[in-house]
Protein backbone atom coordinates (compact mmCIF):
# COMPACT_ATOMS: atom_id res chain seq x y z
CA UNK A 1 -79.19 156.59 -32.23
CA UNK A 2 -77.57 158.37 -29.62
CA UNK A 3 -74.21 157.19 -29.06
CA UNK A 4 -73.35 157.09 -25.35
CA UNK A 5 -69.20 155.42 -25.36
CA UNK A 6 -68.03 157.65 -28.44
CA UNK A 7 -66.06 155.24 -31.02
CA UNK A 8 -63.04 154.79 -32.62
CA UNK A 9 -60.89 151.59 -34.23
CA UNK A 10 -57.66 150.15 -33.62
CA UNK A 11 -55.81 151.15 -37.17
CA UNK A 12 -52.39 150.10 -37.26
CA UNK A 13 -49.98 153.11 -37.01
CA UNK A 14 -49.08 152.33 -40.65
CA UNK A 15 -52.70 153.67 -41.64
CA UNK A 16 -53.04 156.80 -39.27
CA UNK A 17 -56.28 157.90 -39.21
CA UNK A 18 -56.97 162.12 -40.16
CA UNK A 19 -60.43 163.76 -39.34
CA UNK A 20 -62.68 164.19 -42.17
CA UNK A 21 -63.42 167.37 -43.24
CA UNK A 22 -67.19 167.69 -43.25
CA UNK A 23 -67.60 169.60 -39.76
CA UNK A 24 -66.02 172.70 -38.06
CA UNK A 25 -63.13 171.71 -35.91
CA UNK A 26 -61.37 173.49 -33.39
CA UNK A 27 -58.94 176.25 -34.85
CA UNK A 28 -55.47 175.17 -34.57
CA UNK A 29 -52.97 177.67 -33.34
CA UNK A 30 -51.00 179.59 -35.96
CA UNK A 31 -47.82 177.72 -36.31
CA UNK A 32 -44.47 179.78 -38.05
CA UNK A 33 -43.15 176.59 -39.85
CA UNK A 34 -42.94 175.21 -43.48
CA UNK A 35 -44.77 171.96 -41.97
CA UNK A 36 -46.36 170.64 -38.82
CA UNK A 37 -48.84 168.35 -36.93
CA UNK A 38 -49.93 166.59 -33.77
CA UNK A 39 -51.30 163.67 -33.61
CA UNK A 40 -53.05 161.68 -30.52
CA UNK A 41 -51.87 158.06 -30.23
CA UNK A 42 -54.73 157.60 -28.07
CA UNK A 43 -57.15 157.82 -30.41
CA UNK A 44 -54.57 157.32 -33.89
CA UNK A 45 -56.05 160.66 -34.94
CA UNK A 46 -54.24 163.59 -36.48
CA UNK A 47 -55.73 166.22 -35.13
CA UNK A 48 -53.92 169.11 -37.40
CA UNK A 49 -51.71 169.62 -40.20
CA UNK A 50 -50.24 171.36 -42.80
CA UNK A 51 -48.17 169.46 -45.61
CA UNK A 52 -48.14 166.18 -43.93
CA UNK A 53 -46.63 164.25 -47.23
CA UNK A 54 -44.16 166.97 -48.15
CA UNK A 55 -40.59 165.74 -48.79
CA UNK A 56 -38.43 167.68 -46.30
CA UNK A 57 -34.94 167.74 -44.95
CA UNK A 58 -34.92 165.72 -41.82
CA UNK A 59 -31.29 166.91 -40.33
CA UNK A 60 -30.77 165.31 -36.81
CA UNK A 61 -33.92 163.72 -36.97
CA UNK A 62 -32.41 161.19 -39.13
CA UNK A 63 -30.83 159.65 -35.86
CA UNK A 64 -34.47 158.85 -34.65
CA UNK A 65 -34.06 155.66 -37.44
CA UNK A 66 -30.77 155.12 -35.96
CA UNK A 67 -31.83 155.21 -32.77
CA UNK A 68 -34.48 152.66 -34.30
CA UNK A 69 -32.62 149.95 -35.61
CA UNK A 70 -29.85 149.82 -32.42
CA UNK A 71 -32.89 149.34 -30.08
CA UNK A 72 -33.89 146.73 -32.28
CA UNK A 73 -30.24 145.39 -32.60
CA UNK A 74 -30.33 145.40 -28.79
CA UNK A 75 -33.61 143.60 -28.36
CA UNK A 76 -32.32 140.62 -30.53
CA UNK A 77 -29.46 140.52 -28.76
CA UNK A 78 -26.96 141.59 -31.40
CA UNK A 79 -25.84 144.49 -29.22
CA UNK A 80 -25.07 144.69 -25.48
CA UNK A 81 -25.42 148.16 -23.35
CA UNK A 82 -21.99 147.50 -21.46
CA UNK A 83 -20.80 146.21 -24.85
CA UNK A 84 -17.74 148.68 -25.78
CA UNK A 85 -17.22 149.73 -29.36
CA UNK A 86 -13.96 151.07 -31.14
CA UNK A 87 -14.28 154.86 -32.72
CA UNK A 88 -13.39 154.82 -36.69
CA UNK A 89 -11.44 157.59 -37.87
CA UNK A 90 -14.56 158.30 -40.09
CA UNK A 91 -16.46 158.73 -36.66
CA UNK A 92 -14.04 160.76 -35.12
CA UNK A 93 -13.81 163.36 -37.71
CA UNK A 94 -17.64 163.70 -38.32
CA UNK A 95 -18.11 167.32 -38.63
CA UNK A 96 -21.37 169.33 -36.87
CA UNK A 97 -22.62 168.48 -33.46
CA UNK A 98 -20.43 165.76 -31.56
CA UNK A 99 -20.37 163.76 -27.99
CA UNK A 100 -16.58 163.94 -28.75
CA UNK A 101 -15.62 160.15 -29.24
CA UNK A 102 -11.73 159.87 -29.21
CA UNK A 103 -10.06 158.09 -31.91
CA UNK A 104 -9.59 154.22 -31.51
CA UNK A 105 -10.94 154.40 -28.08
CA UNK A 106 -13.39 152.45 -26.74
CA UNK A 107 -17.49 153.25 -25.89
CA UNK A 108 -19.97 151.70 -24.36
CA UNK A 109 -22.88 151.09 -26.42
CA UNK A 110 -25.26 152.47 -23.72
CA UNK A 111 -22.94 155.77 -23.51
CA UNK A 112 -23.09 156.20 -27.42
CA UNK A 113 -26.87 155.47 -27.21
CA UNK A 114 -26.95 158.99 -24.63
CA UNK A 115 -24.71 160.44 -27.33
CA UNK A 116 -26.79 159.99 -30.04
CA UNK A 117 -29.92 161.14 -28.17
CA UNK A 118 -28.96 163.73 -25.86
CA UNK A 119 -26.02 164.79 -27.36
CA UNK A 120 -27.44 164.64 -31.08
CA UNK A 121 -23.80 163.21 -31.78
CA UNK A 122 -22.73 162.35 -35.19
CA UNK A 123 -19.48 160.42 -33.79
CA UNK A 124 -21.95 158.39 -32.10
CA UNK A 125 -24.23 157.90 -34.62
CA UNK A 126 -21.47 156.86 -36.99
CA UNK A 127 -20.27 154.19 -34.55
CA UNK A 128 -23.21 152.44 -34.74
CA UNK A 129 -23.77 152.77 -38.10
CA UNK A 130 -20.62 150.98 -38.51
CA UNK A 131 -21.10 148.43 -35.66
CA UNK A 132 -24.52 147.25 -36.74
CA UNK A 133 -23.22 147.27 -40.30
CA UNK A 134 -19.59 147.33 -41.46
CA UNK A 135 -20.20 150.75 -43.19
CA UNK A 136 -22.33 153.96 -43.21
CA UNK A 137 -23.20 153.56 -46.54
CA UNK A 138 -24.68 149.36 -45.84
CA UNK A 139 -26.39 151.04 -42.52
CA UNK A 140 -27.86 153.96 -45.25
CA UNK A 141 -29.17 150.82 -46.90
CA UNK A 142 -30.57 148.73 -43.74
CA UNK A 143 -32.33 152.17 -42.68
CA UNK A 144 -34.54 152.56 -46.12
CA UNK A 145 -35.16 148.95 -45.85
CA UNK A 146 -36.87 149.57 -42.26
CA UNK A 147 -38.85 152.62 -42.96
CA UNK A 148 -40.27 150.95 -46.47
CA UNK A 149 -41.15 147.75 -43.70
CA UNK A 150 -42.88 150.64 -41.58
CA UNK A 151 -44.72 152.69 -44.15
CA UNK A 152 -42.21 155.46 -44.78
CA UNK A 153 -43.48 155.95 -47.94
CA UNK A 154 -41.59 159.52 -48.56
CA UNK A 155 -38.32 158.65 -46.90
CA UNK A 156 -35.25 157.83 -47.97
CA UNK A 157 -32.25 158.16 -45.73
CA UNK A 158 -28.27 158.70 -47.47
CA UNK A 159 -26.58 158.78 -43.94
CA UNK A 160 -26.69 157.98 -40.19
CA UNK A 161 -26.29 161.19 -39.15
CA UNK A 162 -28.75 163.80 -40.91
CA UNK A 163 -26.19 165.53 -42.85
CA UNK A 164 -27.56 167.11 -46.10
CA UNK A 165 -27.89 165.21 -49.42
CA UNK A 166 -29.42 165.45 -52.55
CA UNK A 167 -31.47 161.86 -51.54
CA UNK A 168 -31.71 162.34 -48.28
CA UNK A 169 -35.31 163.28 -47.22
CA UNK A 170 -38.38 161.79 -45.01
CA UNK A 171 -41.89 163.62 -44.90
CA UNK A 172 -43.82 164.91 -41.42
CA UNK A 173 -46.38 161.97 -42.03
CA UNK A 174 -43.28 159.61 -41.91
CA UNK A 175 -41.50 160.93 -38.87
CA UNK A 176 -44.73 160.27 -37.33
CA UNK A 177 -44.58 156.82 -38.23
CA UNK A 178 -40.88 156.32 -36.81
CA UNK A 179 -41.45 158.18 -33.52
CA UNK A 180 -44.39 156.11 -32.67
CA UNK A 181 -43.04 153.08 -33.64
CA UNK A 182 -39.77 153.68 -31.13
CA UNK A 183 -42.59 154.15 -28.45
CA UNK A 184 -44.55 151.16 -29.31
CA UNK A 185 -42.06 149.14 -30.31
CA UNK A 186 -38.97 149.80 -27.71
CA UNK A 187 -40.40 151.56 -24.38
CA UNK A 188 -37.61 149.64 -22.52
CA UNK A 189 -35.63 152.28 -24.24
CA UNK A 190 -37.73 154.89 -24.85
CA UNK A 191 -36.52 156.81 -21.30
CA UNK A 192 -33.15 157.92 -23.20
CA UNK A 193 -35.17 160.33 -24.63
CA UNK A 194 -35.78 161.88 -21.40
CA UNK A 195 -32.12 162.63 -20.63
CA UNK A 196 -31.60 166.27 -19.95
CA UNK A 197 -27.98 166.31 -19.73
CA UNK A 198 -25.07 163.78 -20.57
CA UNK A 199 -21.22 164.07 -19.37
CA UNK A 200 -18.77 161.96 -21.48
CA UNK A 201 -15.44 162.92 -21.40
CA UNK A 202 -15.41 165.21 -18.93
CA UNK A 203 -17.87 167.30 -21.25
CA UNK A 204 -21.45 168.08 -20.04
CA UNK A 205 -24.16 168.76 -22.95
CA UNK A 206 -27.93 169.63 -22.24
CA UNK A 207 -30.34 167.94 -24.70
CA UNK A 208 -31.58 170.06 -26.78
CA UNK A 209 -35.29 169.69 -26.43
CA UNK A 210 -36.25 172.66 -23.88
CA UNK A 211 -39.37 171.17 -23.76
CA UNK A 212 -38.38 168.38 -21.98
CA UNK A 213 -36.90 171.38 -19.16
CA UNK A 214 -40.26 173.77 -19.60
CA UNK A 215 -43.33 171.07 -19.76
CA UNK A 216 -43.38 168.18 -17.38
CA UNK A 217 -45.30 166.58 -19.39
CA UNK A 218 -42.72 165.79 -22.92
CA UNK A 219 -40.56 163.09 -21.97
CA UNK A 220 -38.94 162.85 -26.07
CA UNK A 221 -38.02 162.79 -28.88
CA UNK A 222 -35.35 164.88 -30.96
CA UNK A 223 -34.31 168.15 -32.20
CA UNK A 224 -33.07 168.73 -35.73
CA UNK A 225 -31.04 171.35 -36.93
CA UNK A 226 -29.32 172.40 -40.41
CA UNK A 227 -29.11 176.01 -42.03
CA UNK A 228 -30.72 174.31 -45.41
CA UNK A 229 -33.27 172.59 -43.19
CA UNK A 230 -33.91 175.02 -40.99
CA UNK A 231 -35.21 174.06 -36.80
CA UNK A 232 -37.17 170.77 -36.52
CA UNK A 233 -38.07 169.22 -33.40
CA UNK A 234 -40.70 166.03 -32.57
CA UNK A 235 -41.80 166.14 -29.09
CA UNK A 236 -43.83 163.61 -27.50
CA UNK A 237 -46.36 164.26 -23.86
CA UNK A 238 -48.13 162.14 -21.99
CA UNK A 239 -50.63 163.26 -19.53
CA UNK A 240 -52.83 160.89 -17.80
CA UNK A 241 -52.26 158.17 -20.26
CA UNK A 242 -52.73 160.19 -22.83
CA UNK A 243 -49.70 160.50 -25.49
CA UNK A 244 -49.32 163.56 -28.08
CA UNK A 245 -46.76 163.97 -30.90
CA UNK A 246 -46.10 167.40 -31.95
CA UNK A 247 -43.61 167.32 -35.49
CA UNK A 248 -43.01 171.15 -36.07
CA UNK A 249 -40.24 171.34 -39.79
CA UNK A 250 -38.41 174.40 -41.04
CA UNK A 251 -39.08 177.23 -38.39
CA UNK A 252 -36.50 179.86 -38.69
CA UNK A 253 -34.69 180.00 -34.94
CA UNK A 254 -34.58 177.71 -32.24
CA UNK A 255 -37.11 179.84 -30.48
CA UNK A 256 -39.95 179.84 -32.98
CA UNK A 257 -39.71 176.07 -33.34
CA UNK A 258 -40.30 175.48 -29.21
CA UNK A 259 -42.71 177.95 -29.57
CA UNK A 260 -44.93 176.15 -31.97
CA UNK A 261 -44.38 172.40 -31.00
CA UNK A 262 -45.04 174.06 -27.18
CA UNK A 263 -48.80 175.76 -28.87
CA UNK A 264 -49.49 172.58 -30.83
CA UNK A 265 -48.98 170.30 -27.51
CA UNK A 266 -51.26 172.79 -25.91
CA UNK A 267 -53.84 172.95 -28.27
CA UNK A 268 -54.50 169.50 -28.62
CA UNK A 269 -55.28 168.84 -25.04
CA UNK A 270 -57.31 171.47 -24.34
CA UNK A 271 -59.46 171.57 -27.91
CA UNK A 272 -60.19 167.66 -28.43
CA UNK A 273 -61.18 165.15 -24.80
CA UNK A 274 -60.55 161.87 -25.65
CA UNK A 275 -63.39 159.10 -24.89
CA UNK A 276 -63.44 155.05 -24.40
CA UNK A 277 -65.86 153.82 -26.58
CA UNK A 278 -65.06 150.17 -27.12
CA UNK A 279 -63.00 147.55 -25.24
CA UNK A 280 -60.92 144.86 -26.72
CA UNK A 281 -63.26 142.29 -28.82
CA UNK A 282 -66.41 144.09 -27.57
CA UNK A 283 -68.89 143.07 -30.14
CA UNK A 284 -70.94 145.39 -32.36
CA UNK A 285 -72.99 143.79 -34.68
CA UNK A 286 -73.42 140.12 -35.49
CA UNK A 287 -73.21 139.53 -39.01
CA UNK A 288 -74.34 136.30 -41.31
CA UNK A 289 -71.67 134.18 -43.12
CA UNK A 290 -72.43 132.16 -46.39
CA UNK A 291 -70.98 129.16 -46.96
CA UNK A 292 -69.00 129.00 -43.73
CA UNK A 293 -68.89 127.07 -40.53
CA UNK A 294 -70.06 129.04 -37.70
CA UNK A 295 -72.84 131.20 -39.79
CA UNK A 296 -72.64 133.56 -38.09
CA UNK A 297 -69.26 136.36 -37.19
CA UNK A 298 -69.36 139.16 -34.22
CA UNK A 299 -67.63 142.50 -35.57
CA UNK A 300 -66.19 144.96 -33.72
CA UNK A 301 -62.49 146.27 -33.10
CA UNK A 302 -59.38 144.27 -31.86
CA UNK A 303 -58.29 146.54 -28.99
CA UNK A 304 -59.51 148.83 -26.53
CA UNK A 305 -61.02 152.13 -28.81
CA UNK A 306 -60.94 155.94 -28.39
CA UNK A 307 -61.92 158.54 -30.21
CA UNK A 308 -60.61 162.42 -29.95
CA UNK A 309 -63.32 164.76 -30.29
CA UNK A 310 -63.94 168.70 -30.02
CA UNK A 311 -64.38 169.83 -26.58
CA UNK A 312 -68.42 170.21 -26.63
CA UNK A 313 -69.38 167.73 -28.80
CA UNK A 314 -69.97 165.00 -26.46
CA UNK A 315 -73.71 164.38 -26.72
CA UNK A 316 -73.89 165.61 -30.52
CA UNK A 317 -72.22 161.91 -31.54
CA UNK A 318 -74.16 159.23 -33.25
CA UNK A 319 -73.10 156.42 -35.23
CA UNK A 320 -74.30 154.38 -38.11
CA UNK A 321 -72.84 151.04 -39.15
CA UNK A 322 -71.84 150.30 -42.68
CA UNK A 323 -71.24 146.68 -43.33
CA UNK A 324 -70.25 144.61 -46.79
CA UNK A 325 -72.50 142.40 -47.49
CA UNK A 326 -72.75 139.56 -48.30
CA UNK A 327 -70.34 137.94 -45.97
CA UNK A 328 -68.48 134.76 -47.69
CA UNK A 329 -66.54 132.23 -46.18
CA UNK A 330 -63.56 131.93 -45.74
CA UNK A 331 -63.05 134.70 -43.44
CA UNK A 332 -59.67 135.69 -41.40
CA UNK A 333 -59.56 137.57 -37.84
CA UNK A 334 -59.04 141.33 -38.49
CA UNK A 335 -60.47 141.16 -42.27
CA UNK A 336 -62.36 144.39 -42.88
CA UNK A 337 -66.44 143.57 -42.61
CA UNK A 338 -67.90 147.27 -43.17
CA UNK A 339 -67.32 150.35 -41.42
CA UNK A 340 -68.61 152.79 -38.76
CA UNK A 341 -69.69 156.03 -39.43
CA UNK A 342 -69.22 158.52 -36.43
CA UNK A 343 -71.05 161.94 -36.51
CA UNK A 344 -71.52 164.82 -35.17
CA UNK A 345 -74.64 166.64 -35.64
CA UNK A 346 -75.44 164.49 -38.15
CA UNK A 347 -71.92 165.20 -40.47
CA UNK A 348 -69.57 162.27 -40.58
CA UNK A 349 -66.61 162.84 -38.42
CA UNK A 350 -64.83 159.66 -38.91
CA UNK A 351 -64.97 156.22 -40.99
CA UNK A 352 -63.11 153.65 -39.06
CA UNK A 353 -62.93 149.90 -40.22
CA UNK A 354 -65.76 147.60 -38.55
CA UNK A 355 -63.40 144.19 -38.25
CA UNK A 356 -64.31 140.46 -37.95
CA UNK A 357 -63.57 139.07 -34.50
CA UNK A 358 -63.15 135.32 -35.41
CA UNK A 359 -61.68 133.39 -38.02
CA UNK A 360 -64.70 131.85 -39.90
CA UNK A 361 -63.49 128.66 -41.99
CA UNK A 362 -65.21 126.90 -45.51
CA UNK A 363 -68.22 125.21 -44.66
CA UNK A 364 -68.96 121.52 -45.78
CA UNK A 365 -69.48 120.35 -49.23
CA UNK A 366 -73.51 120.63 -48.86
CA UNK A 367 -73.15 124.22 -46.68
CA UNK A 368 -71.62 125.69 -49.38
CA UNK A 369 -73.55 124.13 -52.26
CA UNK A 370 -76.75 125.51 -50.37
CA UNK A 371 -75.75 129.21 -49.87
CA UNK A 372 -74.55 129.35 -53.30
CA UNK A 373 -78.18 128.41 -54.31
CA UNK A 374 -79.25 131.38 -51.70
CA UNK A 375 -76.65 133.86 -53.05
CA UNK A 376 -77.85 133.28 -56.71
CA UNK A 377 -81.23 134.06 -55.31
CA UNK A 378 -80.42 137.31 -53.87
């Protein structure tokens, strides 16, 4: 059957959805870097990459989980902007890039925020390392915590700050994971990734992402530099509603890595259009339930559902729907009831998970003493 509104599900962030490999897809750009991809929120598709699990050396992009956990410190109310916090010793001597926070001296926490972000400060992060938790080291801890709640599930941070160690890594897949969740989770404070420049003591430093000064369409995230790690950088656009994430790891200058985050952005608006297909609890199929009360459960998807697809390949879609039968009471909102199969000229493109709309309770005594005769039967 023909399938007019494209498709795709609303999977958590935590299970981001990759293309399968059964058709030709657009060629990706050649990209200079040890690993790399971009990835539509839109649609929660990956649409390229190389080495997406591969243990790497995070540098500066550490301070995107810092930046993490003082949003959330701020949204709980544990942390005030205009609140001022006193600079350590510790955070005053932290070697590599700076915002140059003087010694027992007073902050703001919405001026060490800048420093962190724009300024890629490791005084700053420091300070809120130790704010939020006594010491680096118990803020090293709270940080691992967060990205195992997340999904990090090749991360684990040493430091605050991004400075090599032996146990200090994260994964592309992972820094995925983080920079959409600041996005999702905080856009109240998302915009201090848009900062171009920051004065604090009478010393002006440009952020680092040129991207944000060469495409008006990347409003974030964070550069990342160390001569062990190489030039990292994850830059988020948005154009008409529509957000990319471009993670480009381990390019050799400054220049190579805009170059390739810049071709990646690029590529993945003008190779894949991205299609409604479903709106929030639009039903798909109606399914029977044994030995519950309703009988019978609508399926579909939870929120409003895109799909990316190659440029061309509009009226080549069809879909076929999968579902796991039989259906058994009890049954919770969200639980996984099959799965839909999209394709294009007739090779699957994507699985995503067909999900139960309604909560269908136990049936009575005699309801499920009946379909249990019925099951046997079947």
């Amino acid at each position: 059957m023909k399938l007019i509104r494209k498709i795709f599900s609303a999977i958590p962030i935590l299970m981001v959805a990759t293309s399968i490999q059964a058709i030709d897809l657009p060629k990706p750009p050649d990209i200079l870097a040890k690993a790399y991809l971009v990835y539509d929120m839109q649609s929660n598709q990956i649409l390229t990459g190389k080495d997406l699990d591969k243990k790497i050396e995070p540098a500066s992009l550490t301070k995107l989980m810092t930046a993490y956990l003082s949003f959330q410190q701020l949204k709980q109310g544990q942390l005030q902007l205009d609140q001022q916090l006193t600079v350590s010793e510790k955070a005053y001597k932290a070697e590599g890039s700076r915002m140059f926070l003087e010694l027992s001296k007073t902050a703001s926490v919405d001026d060490v925020l800048k420093g962190l972000i724009v300024q890629s400060g490791n005084d700053a992060a420091i300070t809120l390392a130790e704010t939020i938790s006594g010491s680096e080291a118990t803020f090293a801890n709270l940080m691992n915590q967060e990205s195992n709640r997340l999904g990090m599930q090749n991360t684990h941070f040493e430091n605050s700050t991004g400075l090599p160690g032996a146990n200090h890594y994260t994964s592309p897949r992972d820094l995925l994971i983080l920079s959409s969740a600041i996005i999702q989770d905080y856009p109240e404070y998302y915009p201090y990734y848009s900062i171009k420049e920051f004065t604090y003591n009478k010393i002006k430093q440009n952020n680092r992402n040129l991207l944000l000064y060469r495409d008006p369409t990347v409003d974030g995230l964070k550069t990342g530099h160390t001569s062990s790690a190489g030039y990292n950088l994850v830059a988020s656009s948005i154009d008409e509603g529509r957000r990319l994430i471009a993670i480009v790891i381990g390019t050799d200058s400054d220049k190579t890595r805009l170059a390739a985050t810049s071709n990646l952005l690029n590529w993945g608006r003008n190779a894949f259009v991205n299609q409604k297909i479903f709106d929030e609890l639009q039903k798909i199929r109606q399914v029977r339930v044994y030995k519950g009360k309703p009988k019978e459960l609508s399926v579909g998807f939870l929120k409003d559902t895109y799909i990316s697809i190659p440029v061309g390949s509009e009226d080549k879609i069809t879909q076929e729907v999968i579902l796991n039968e039989p259906v058994v009471a009890p049954v919770e909102r969200g639980q996984v009831i099959g799965k839909l199969l999209i394709k294009i000229d007739a090779k699957t493109f994507q699985e995503l998970p067909l999900l139960a709309l309604q909560e269908i309770k136990s049936g009575g005594f005699f309801r499920r003493f009946w379909d249990s005769i019925v099951l046997f039967f079947k």
